[in-house]
Protein backbone atom coordinates (compact mmCIF):
# COMPACT_ATOMS: atom_id res chain seq x y z
CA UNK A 1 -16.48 10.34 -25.47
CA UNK A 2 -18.16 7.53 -23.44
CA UNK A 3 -17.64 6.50 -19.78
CA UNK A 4 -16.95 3.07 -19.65
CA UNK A 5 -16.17 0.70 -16.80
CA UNK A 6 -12.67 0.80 -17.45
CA UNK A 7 -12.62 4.23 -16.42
CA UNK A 8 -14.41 4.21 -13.73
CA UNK A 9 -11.68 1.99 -12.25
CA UNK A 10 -9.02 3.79 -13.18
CA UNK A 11 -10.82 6.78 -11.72
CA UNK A 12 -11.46 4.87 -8.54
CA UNK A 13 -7.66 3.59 -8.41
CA UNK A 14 -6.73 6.98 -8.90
CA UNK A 15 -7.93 8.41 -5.56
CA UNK A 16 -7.91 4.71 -3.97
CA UNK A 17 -3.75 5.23 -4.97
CA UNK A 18 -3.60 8.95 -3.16
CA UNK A 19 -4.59 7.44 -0.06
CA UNK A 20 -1.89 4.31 -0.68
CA UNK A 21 0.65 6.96 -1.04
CA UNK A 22 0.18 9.11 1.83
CA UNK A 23 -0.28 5.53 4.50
CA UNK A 24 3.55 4.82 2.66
CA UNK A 25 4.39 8.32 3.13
CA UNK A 26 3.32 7.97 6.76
CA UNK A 27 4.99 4.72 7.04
CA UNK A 28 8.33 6.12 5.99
CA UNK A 29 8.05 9.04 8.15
CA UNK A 30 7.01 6.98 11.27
CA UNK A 31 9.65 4.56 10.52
CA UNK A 32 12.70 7.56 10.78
CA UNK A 33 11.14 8.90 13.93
CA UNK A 34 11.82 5.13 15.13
CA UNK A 35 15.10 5.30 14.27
CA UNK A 36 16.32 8.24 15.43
CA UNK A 37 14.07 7.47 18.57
CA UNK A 38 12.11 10.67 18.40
CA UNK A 39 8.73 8.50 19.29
CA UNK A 40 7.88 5.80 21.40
CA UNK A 41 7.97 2.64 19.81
CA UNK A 42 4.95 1.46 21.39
CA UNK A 43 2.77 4.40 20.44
CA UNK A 44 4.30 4.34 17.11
CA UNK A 45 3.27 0.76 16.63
CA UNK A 46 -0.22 1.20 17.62
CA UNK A 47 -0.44 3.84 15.12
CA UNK A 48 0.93 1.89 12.28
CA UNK A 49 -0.83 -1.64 12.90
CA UNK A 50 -4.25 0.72 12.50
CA UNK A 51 -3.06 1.37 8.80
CA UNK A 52 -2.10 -2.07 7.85
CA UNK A 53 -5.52 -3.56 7.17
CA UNK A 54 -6.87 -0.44 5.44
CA UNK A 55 -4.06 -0.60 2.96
CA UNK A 56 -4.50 -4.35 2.59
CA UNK A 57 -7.89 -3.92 1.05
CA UNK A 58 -7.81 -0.28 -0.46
CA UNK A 59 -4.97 -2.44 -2.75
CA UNK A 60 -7.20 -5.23 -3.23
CA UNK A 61 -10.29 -3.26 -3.95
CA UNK A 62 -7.88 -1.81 -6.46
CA UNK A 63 -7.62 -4.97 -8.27
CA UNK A 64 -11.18 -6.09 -7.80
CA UNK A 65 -12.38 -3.04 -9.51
CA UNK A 66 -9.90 -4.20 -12.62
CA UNK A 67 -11.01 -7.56 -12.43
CA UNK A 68 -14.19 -6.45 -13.17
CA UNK A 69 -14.09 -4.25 -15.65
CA UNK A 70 -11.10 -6.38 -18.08
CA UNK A 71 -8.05 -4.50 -17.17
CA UNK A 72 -6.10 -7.41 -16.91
CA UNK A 73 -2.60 -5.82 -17.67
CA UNK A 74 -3.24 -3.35 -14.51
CA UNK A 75 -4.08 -6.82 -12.55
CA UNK A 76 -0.75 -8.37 -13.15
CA UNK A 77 1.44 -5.23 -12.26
CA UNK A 78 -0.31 -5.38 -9.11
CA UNK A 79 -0.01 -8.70 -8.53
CA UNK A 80 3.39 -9.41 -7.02
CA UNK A 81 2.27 -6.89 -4.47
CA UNK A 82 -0.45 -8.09 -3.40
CA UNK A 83 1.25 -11.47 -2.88
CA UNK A 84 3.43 -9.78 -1.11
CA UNK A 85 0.78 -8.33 1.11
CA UNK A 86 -0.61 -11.51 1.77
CA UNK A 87 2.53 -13.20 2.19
CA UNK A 88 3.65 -10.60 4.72
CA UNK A 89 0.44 -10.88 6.71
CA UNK A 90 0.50 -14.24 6.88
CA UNK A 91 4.03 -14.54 8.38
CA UNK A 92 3.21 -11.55 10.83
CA UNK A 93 4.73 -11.96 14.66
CA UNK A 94 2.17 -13.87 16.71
CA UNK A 95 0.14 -10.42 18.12
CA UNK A 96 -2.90 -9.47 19.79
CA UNK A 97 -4.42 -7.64 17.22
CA UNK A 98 -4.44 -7.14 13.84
CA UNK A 99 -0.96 -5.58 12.46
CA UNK A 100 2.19 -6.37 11.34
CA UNK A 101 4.85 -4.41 13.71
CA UNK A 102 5.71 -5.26 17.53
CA UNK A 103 7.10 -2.97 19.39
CA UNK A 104 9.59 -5.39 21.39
CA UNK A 105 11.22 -6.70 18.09
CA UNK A 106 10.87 -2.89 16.03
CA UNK A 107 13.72 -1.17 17.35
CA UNK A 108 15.91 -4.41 15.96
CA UNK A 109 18.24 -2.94 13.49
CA UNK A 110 17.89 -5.28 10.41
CA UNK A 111 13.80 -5.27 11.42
CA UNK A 112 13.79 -1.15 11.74
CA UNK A 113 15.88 -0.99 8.22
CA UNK A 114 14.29 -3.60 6.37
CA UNK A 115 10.52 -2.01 7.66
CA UNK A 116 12.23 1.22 6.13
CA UNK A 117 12.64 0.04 3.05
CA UNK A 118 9.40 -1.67 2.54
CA UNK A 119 8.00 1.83 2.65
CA UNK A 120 10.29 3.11 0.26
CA UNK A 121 9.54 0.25 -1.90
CA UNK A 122 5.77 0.56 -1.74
CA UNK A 123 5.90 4.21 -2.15
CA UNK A 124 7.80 4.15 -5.65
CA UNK A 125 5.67 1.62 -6.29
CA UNK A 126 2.45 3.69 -5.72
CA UNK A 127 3.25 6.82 -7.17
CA UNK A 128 4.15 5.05 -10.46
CA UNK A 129 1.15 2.96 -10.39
CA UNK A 130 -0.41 6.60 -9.81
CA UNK A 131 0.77 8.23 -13.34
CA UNK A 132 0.00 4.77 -15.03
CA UNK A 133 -3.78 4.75 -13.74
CA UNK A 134 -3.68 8.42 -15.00
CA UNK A 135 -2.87 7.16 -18.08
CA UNK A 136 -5.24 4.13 -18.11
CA UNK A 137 -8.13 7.02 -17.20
CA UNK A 138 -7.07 9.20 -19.89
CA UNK A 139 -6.57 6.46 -22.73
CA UNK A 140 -10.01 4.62 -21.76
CA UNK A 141 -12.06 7.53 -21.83
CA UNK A 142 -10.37 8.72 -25.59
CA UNK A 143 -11.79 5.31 -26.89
């Protein structure tokens, strides 16, 4: 059985992927406090913006780490989300920091719903990508 690069990525993607899925499980459970105004909207921005950037590149070290070592099929189920990612940060509300979510336009309906969904999105989306890097790990270290 030999260690190769491959999975050491997968290994990497594994863990890199439990901390993806809590920030969406945190982003889904911040987003229903908003709507059933539990939290401040303020506070609860602040908090969120922090984890934007941190997911942004734990998702592209991700890829970079797959890039490296030839895993090109992992690369291009990742891909649309990562253009998402950098779509979505591009065409983020004109702030004063870095972060996606304002507090004045957050409690908008479509805005809170839509936010809402994104983390259900991305969290189906990481805990699949989860059990396929388990696979990836487990078939790259058989051969």
């Amino acid at each position: 059985m030999a260690f190769s690069l491959a999975a050491f990525a997968y290994i990497c993607a594994l863990i890199l992927d439990a901390f993806l899925i809590f920030f969406a499980i945190y982003h889904v459970i911040a987003f229903d406090e908003l709507k059933t105004e539990y939290k401040n909207p303020i506070e609860q921005c602040n908090s969120l913006n922090g984890l934007v950037l941190p997911e942004y590149v734990l998702h592209i070290l991700i890829n970079i780490l797959f890039l490296i070592s030839g895993e090109w099929f992992s690369i291009l189920l990742n891909a649309p989300l990562v253009a998402y990612h950098i779509n979505r940060y591009w065409t983020r509300p004109v702030m004063t920091g870095p972060g996606l979510y304002d507090a004045t336009s957050i409690l908008n309906a479509n805005n809170l719903s839509r936010c809402q969904q994104e983390g259900w999105v991305k969290l189906a989306f990481y805990l699949l990508s989860f059990f396929y890097y388990l696979y990836g790990m487990i078939s790259s270290l058989i051969h």
